[in-house]
PDB file of N, CA and C in Angstrom:
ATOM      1  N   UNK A   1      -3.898 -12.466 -34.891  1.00  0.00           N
ATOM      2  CA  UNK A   1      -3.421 -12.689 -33.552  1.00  0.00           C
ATOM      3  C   UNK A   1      -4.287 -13.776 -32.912  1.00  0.00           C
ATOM      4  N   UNK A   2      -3.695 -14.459 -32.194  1.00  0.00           N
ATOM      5  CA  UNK A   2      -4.531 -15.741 -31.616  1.00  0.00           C
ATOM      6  C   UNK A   2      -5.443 -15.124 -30.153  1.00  0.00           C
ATOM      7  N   UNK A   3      -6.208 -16.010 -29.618  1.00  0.00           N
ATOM      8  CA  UNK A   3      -6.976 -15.877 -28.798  1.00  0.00           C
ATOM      9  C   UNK A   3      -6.275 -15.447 -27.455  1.00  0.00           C
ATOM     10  N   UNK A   4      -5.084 -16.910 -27.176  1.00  0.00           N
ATOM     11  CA  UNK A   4      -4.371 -16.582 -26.140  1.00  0.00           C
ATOM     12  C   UNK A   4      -3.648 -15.233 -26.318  1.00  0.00           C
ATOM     13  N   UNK A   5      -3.242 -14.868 -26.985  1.00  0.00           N
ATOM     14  CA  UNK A   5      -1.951 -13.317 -27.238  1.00  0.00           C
ATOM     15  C   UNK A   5      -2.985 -12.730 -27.111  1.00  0.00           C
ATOM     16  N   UNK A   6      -4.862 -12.401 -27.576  1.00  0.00           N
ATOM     17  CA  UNK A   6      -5.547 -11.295 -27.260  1.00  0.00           C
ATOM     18  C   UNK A   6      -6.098 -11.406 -25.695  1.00  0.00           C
ATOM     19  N   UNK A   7      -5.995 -12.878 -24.936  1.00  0.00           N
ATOM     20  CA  UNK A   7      -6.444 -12.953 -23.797  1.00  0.00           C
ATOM     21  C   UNK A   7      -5.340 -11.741 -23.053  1.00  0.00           C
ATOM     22  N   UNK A   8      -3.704 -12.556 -23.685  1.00  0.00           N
ATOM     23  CA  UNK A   8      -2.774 -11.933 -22.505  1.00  0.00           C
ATOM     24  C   UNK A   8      -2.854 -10.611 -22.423  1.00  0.00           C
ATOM     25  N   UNK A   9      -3.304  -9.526 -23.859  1.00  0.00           N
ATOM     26  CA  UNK A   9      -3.113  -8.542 -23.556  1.00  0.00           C
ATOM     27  C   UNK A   9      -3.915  -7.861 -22.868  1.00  0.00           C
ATOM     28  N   UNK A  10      -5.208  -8.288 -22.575  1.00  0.00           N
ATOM     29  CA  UNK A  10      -6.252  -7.821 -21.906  1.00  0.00           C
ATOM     30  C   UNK A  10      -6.003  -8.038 -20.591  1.00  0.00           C
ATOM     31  N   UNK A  11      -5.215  -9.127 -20.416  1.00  0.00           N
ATOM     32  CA  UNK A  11      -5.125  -9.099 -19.074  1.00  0.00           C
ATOM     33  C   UNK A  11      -4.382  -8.438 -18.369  1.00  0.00           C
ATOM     34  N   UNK A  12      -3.011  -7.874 -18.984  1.00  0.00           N
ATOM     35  CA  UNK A  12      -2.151  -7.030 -19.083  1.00  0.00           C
ATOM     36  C   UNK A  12      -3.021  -5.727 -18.833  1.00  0.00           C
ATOM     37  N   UNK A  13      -3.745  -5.417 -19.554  1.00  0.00           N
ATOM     38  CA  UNK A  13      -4.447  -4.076 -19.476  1.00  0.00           C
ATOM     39  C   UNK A  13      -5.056  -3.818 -18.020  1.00  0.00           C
ATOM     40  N   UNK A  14      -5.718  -5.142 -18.216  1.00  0.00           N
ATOM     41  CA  UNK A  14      -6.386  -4.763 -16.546  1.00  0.00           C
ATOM     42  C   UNK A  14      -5.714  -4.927 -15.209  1.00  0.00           C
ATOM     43  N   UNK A  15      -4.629  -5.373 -15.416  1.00  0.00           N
ATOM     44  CA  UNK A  15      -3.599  -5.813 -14.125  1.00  0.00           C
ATOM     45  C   UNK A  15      -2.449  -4.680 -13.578  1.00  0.00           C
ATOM     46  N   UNK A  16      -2.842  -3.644 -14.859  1.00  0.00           N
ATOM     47  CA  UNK A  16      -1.477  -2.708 -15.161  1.00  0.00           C
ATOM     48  C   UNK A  16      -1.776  -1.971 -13.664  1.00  0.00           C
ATOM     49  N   UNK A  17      -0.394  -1.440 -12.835  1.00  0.00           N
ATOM     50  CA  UNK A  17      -0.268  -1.156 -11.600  1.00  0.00           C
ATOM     51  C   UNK A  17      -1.371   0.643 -11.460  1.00  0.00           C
ATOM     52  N   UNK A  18      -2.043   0.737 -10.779  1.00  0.00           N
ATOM     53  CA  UNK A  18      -2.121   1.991 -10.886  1.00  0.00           C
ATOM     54  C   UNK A  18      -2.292   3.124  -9.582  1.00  0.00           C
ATOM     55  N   UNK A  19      -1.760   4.398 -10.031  1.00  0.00           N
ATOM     56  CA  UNK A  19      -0.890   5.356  -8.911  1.00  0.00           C
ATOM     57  C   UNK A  19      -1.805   5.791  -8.382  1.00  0.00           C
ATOM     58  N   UNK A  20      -2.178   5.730  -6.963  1.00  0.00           N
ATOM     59  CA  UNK A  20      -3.134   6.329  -5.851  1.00  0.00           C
ATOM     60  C   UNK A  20      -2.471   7.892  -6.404  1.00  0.00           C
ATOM     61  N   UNK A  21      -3.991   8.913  -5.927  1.00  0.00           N
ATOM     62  CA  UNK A  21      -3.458  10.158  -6.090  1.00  0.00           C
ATOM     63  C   UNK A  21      -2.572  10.657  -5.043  1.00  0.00           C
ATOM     64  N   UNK A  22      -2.157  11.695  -5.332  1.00  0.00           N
ATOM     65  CA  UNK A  22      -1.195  12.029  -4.643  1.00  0.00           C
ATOM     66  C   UNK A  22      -1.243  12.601  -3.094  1.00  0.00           C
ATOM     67  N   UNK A  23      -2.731  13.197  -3.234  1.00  0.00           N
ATOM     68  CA  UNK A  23      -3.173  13.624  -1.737  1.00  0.00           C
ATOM     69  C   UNK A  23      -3.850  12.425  -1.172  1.00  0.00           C
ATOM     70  N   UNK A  24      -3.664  11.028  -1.073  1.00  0.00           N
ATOM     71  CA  UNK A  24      -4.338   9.761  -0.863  1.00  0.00           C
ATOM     72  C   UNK A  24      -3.747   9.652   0.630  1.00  0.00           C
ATOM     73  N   UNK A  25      -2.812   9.789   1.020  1.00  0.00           N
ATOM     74  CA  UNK A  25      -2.402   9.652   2.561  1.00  0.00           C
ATOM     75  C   UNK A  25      -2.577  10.986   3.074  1.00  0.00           C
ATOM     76  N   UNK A  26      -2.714  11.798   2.666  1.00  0.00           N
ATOM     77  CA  UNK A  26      -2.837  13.175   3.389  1.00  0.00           C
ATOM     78  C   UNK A  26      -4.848  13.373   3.776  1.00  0.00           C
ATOM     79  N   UNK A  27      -5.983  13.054   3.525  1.00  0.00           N
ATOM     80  CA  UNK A  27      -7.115  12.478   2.829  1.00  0.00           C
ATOM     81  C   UNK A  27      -7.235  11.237   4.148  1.00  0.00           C
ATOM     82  N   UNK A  28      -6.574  10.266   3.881  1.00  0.00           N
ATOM     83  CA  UNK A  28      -6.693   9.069   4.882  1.00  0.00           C
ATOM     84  C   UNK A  28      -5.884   9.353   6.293  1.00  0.00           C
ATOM     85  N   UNK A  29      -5.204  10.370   6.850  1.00  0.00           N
ATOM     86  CA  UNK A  29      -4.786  10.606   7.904  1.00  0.00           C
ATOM     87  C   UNK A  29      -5.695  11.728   8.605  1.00  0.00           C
ATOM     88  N   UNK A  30      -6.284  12.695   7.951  1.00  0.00           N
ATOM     89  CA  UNK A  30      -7.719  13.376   8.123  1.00  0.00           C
ATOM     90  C   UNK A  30      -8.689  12.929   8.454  1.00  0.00           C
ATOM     91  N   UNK A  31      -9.304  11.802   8.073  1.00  0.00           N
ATOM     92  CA  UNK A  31     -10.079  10.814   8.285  1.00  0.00           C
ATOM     93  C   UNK A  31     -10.150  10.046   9.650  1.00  0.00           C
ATOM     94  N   UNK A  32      -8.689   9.543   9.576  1.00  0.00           N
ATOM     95  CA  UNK A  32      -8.665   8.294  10.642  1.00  0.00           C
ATOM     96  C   UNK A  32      -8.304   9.477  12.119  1.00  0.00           C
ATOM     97  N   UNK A  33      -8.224  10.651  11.928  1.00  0.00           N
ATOM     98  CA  UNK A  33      -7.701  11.483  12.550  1.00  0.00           C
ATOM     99  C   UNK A  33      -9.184  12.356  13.303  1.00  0.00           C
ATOM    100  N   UNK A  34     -10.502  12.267  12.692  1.00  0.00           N
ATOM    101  CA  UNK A  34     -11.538  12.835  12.901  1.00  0.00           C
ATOM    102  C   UNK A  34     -12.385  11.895  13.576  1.00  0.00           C
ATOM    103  N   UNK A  35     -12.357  10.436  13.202  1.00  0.00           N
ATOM    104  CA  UNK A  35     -12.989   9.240  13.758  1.00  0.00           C
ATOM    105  C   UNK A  35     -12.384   9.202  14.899  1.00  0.00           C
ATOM    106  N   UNK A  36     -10.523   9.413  15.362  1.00  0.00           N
ATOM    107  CA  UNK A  36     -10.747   8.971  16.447  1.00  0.00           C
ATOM    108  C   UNK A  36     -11.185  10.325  17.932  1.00  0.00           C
ATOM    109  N   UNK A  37     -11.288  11.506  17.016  1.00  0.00           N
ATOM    110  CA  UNK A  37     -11.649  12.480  17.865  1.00  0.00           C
ATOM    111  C   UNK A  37     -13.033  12.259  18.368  1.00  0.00           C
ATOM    112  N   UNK A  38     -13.835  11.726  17.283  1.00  0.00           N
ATOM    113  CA  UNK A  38     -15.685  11.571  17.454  1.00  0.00           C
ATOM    114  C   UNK A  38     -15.750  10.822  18.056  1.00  0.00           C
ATOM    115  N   UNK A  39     -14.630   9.634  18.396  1.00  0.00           N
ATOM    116  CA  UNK A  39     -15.182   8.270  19.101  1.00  0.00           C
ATOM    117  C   UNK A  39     -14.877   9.124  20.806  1.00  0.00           C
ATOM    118  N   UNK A  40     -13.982  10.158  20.834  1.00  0.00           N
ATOM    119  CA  UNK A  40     -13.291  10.258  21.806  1.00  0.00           C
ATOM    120  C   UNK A  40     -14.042  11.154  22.900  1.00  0.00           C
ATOM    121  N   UNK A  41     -14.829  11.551  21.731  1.00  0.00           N
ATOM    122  CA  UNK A  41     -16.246  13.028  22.184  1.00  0.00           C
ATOM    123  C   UNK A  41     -16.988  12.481  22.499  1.00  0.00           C
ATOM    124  N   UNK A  42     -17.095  10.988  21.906  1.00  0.00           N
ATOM    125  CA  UNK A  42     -18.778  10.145  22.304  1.00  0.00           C
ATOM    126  C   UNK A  42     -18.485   9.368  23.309  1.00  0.00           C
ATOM    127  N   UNK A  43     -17.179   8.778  23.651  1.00  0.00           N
ATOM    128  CA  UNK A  43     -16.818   8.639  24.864  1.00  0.00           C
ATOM    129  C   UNK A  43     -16.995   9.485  26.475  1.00  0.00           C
ATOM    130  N   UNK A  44     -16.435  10.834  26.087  1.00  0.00           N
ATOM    131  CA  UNK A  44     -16.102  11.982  26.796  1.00  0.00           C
ATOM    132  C   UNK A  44     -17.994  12.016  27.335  1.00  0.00           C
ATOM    133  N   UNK A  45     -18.699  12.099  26.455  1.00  0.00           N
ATOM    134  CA  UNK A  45     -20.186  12.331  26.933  1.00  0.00           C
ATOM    135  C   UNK A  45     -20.620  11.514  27.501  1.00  0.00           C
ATOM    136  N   UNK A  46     -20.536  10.136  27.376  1.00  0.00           N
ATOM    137  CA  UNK A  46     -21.137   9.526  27.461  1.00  0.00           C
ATOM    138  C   UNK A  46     -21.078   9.715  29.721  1.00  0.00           C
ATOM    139  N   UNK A  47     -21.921   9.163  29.969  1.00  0.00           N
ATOM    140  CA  UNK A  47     -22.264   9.199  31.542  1.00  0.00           C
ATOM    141  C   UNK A  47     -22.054   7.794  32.229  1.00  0.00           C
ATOM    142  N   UNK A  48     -21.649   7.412  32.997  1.00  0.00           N
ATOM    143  CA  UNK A  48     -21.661   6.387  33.860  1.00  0.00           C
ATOM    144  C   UNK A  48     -23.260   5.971  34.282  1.00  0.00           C
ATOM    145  N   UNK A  49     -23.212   6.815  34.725  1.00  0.00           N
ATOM    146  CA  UNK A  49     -25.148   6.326  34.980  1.00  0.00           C
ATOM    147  C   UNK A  49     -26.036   5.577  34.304  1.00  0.00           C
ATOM    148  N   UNK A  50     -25.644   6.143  32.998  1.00  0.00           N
ATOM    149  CA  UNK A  50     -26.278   5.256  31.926  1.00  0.00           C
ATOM    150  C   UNK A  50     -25.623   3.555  31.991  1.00  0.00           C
ATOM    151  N   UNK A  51     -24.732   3.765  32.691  1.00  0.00           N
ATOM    152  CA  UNK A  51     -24.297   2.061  32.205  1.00  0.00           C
ATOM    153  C   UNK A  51     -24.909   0.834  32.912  1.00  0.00           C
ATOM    154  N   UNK A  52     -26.406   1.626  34.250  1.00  0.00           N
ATOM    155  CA  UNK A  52     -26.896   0.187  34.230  1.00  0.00           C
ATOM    156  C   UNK A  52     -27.824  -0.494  33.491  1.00  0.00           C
ATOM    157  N   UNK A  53     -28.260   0.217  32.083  1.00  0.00           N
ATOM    158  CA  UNK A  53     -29.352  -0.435  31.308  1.00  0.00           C
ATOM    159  C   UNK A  53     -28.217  -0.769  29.902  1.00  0.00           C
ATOM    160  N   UNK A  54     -28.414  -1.862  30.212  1.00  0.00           N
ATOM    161  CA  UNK A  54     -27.657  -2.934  28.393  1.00  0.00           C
ATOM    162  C   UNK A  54     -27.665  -2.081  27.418  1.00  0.00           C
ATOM    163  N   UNK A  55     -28.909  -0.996  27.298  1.00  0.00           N
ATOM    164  CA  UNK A  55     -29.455  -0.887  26.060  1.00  0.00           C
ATOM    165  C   UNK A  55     -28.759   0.414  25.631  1.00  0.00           C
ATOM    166  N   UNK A  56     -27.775   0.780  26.642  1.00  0.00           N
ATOM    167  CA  UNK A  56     -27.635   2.109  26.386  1.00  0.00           C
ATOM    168  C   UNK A  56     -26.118   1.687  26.227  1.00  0.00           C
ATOM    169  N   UNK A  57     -25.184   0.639  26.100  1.00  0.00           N
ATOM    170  CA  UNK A  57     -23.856   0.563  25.553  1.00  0.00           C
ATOM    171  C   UNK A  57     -23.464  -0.078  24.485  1.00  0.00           C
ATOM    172  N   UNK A  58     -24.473   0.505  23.419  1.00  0.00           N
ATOM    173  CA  UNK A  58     -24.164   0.162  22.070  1.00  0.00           C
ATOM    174  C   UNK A  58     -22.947   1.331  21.671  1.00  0.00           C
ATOM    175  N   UNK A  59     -23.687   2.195  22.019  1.00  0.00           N
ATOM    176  CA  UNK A  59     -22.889   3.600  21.507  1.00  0.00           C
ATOM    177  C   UNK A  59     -21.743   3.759  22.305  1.00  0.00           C
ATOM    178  N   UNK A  60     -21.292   3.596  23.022  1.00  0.00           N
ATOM    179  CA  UNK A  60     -19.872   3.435  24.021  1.00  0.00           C
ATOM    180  C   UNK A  60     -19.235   2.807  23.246  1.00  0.00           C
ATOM    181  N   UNK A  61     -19.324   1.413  23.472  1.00  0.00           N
ATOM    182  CA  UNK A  61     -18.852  -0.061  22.485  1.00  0.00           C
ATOM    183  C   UNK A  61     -18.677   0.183  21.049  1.00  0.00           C
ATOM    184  N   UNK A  62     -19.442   0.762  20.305  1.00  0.00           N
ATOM    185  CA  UNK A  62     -18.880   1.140  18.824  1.00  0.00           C
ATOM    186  C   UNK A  62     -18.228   2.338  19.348  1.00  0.00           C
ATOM    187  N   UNK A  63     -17.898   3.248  19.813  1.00  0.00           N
ATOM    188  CA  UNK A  63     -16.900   4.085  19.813  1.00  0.00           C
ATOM    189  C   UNK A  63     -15.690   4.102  20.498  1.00  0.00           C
ATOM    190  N   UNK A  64     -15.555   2.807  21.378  1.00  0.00           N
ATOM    191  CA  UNK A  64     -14.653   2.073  21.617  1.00  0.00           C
ATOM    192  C   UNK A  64     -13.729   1.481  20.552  1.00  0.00           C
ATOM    193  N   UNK A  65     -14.898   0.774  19.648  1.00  0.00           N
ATOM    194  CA  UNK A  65     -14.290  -0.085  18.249  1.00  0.00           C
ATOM    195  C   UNK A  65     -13.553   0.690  17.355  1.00  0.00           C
ATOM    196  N   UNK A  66     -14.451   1.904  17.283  1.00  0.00           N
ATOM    197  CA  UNK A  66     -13.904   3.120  15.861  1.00  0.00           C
ATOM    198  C   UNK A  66     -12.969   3.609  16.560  1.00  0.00           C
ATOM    199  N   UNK A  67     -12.694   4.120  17.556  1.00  0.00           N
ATOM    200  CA  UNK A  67     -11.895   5.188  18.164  1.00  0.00           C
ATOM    201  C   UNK A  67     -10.609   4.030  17.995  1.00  0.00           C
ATOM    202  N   UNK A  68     -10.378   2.964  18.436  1.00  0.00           N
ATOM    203  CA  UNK A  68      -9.627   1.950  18.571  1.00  0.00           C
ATOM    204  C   UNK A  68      -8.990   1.416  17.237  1.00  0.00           C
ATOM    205  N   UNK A  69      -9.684   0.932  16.623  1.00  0.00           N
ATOM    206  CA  UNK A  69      -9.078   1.273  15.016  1.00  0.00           C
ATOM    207  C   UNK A  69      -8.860   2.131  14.356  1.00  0.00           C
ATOM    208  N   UNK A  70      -9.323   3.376  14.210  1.00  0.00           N
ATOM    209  CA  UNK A  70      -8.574   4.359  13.663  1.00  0.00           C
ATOM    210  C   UNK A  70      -7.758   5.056  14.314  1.00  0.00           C
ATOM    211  N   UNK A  71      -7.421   4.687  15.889  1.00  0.00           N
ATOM    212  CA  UNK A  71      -6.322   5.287  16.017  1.00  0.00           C
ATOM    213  C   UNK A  71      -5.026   4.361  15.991  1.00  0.00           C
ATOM    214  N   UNK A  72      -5.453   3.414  15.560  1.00  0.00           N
ATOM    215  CA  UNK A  72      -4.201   1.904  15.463  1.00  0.00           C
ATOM    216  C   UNK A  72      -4.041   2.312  13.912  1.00  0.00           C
ATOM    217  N   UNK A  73      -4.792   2.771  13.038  1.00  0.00           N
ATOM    218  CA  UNK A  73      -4.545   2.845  11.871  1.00  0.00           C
ATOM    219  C   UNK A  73      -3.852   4.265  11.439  1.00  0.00           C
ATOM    220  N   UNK A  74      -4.395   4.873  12.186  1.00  0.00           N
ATOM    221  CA  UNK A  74      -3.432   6.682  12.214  1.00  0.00           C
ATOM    222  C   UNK A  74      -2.240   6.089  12.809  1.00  0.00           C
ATOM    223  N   UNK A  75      -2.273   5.486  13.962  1.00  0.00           N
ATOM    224  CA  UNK A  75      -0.251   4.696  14.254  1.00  0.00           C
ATOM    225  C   UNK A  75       0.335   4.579  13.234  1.00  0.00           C
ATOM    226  N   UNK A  76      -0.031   3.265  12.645  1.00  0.00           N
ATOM    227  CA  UNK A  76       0.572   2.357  11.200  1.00  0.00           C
ATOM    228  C   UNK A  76       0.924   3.427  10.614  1.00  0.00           C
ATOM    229  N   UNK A  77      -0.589   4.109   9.911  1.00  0.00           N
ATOM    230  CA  UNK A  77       0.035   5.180   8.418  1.00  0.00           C
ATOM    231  C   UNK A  77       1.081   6.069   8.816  1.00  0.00           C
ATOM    232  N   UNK A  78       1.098   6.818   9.936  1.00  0.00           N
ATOM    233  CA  UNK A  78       2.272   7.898  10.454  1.00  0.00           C
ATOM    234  C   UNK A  78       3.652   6.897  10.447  1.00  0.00           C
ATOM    235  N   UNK A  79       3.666   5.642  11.018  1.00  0.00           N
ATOM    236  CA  UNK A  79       5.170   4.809  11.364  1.00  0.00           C
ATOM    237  C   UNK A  79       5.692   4.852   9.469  1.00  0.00           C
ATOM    238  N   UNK A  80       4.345   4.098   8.917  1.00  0.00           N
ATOM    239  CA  UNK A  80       4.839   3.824   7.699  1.00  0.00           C
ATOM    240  C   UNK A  80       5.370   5.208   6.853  1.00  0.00           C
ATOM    241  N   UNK A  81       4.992   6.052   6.977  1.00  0.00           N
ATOM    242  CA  UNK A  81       5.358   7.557   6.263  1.00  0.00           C
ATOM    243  C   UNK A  81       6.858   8.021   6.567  1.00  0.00           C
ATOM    244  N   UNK A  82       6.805   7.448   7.906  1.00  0.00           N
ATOM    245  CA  UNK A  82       8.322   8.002   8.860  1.00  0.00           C
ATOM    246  C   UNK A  82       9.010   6.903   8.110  1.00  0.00           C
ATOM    247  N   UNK A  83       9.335   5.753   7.975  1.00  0.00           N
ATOM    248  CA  UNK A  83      10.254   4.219   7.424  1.00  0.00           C
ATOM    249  C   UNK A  83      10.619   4.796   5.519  1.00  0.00           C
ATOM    250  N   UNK A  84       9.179   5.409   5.236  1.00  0.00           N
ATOM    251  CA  UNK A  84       9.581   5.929   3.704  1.00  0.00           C
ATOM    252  C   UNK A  84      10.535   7.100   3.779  1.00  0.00           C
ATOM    253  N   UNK A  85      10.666   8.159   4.374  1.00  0.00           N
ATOM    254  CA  UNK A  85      11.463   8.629   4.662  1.00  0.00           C
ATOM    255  C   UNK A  85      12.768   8.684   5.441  1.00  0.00           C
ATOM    256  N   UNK A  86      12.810   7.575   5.501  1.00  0.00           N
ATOM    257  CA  UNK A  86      14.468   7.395   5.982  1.00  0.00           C
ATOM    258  C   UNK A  86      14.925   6.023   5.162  1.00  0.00           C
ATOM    259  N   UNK A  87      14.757   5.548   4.646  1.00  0.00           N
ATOM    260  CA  UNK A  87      14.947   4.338   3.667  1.00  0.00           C
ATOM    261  C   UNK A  87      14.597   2.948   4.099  1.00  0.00           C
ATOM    262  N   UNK A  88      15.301   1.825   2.969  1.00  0.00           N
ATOM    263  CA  UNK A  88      15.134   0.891   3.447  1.00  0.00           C
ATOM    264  C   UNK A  88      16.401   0.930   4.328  1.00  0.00           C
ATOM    265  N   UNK A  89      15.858  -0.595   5.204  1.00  0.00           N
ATOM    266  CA  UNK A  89      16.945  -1.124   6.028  1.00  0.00           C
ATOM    267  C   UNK A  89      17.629  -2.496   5.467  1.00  0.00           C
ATOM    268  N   UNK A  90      18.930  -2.831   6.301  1.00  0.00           N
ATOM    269  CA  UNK A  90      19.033  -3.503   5.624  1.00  0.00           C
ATOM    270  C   UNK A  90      18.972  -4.695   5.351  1.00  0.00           C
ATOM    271  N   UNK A  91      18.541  -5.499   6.669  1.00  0.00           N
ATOM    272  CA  UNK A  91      17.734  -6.548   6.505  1.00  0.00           C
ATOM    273  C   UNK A  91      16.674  -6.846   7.263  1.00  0.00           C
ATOM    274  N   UNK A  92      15.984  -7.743   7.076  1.00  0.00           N
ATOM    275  CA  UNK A  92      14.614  -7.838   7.762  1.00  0.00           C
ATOM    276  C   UNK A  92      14.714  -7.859   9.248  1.00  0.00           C
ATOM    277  N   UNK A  93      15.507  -8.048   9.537  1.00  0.00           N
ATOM    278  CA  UNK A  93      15.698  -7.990  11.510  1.00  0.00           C
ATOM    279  C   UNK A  93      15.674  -6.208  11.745  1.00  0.00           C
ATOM    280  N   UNK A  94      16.479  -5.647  10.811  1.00  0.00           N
ATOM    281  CA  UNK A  94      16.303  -3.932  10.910  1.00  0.00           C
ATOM    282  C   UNK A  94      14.909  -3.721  10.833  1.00  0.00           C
ATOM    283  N   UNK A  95      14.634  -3.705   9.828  1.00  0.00           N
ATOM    284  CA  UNK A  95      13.020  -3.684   9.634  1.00  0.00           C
ATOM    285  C   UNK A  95      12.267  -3.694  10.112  1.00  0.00           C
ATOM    286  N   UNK A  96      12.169  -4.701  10.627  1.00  0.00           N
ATOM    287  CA  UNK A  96      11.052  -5.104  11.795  1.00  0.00           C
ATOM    288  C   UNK A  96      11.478  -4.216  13.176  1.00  0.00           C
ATOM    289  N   UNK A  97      12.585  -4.008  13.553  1.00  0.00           N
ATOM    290  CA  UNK A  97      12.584  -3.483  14.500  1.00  0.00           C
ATOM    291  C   UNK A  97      12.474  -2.115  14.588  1.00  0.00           C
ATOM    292  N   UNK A  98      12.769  -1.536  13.221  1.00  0.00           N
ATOM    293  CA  UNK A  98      12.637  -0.425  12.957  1.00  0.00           C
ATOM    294  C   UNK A  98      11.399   0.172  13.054  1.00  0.00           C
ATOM    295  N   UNK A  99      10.501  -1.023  12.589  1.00  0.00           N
ATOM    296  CA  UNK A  99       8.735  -0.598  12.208  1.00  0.00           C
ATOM    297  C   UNK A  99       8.673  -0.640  13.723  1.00  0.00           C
ATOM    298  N   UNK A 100       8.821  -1.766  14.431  1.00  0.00           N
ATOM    299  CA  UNK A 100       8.633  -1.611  15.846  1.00  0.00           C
ATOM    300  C   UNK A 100       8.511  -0.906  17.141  1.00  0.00           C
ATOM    301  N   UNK A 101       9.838   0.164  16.272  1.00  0.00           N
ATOM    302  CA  UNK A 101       9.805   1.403  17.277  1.00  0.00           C
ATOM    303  C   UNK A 101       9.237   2.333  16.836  1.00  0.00           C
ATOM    304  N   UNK A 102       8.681   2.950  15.569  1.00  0.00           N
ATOM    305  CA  UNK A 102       8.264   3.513  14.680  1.00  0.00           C
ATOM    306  C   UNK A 102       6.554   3.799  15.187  1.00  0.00           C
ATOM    307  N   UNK A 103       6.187   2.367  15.505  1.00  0.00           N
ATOM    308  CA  UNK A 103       4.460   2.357  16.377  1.00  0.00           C
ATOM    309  C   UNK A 103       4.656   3.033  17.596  1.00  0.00           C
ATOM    310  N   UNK A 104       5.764   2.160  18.411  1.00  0.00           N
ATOM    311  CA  UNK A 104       5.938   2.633  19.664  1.00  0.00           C
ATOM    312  C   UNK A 104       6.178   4.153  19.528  1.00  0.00           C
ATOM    313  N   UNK A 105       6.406   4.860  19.200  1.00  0.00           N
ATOM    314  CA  UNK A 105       7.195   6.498  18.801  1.00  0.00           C
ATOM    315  C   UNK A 105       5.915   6.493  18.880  1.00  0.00           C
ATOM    316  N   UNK A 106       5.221   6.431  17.964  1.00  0.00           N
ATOM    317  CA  UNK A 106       4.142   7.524  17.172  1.00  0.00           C
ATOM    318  C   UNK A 106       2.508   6.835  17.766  1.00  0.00           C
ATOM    319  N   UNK A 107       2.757   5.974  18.744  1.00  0.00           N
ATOM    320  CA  UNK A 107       1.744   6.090  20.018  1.00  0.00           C
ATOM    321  C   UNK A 107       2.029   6.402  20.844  1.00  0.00           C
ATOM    322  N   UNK A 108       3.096   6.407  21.366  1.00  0.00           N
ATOM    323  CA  UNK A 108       3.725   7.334  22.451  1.00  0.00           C
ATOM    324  C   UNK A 108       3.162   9.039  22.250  1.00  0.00           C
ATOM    325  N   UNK A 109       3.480   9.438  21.128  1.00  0.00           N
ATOM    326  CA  UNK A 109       3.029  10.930  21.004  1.00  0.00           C
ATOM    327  C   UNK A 109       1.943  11.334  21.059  1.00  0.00           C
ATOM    328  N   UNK A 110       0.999  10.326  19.930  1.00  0.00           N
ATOM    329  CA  UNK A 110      -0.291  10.607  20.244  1.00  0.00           C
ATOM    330  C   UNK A 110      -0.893  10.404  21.720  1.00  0.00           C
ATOM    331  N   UNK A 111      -0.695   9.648  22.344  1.00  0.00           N
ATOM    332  CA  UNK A 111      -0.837   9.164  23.840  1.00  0.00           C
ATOM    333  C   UNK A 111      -0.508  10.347  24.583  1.00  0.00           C
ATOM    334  N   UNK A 112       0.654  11.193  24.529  1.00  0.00           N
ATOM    335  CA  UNK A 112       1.252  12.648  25.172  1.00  0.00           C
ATOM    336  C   UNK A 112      -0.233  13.781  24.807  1.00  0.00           C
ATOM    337  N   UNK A 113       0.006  13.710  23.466  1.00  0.00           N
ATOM    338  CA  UNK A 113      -0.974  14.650  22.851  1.00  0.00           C
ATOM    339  C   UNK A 113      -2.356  14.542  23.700  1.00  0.00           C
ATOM    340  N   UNK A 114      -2.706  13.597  23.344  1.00  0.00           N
ATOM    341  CA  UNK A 114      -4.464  13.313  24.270  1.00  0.00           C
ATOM    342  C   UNK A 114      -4.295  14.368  25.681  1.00  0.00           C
ATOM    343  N   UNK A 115      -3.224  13.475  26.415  1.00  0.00           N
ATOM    344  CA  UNK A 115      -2.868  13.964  27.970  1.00  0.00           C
ATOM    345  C   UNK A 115      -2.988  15.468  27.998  1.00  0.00           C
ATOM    346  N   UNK A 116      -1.935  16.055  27.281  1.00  0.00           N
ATOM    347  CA  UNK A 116      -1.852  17.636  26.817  1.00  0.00           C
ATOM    348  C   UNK A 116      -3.416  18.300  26.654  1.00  0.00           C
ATOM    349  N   UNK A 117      -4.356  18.046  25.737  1.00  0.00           N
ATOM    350  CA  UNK A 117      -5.439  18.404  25.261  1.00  0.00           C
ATOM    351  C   UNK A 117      -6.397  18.108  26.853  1.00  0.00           C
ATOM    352  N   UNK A 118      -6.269  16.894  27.471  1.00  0.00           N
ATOM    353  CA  UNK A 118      -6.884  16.828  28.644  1.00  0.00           C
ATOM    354  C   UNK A 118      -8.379  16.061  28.369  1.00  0.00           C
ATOM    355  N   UNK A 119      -8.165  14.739  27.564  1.00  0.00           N
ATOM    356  CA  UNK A 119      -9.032  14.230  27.067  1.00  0.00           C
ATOM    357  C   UNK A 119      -8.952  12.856  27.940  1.00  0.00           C
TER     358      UNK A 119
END
């Protein structure tokens, strides 16, 4: 066998697609789901008073950041879970608008939820 046919198959080997486990979104919605509670607790504590020394809004500001991305990322993964379960659409103008309302929905709820809890 030549060099190139043993390159391709190696490369083949290492390129071959492979299946996230199966609890991989259930795992990553736990996650992004606990970060944005901690950012929301370290918020909740945090004091006004403290905010006239610089030195004390590091910890606000990163839990601003985390709380803020993982709850933009708990959006996405929930919209995207909801779009797999109802199919594709059928063209990209559906799609997009579909995903569109899909964020809007599923920040809307979480947004209710917070209110409810009294956070």
């Amino acid at each position: 066998m030549s060099e190139s046919a043993e390159f391709e198959i190696l490369l083949r080997r290492a390129l071959a697609p492979i299946e996230p486990p199966a609890d991989l979104s259930e795992r990553l919605e736990a996650t992004l789901s606990s970060l944005t509670e901690l950012a929301a607790d370290e918020l909740d504590s945090w004091e006004l008073r403290a905010m006239k020394d610089p030195r004390n809004w590091v910890r606000p500001a990163a839990a601003v950041v985390v709380g803020g991305t993982a709850g933009a990322g708990l959006v996405l993964l929930r919209a995207r879970q909801r779009r797999r379960q109802r199919g594709r659409a059928a063209t990209a103008w559906d799609a997009a608008e579909r995903a569109l309302r899909d964020v809007y929905g599923e920040a809307r709820r979480l947004a209710e939820n917070e209110l409810r809890l009294g956070r």
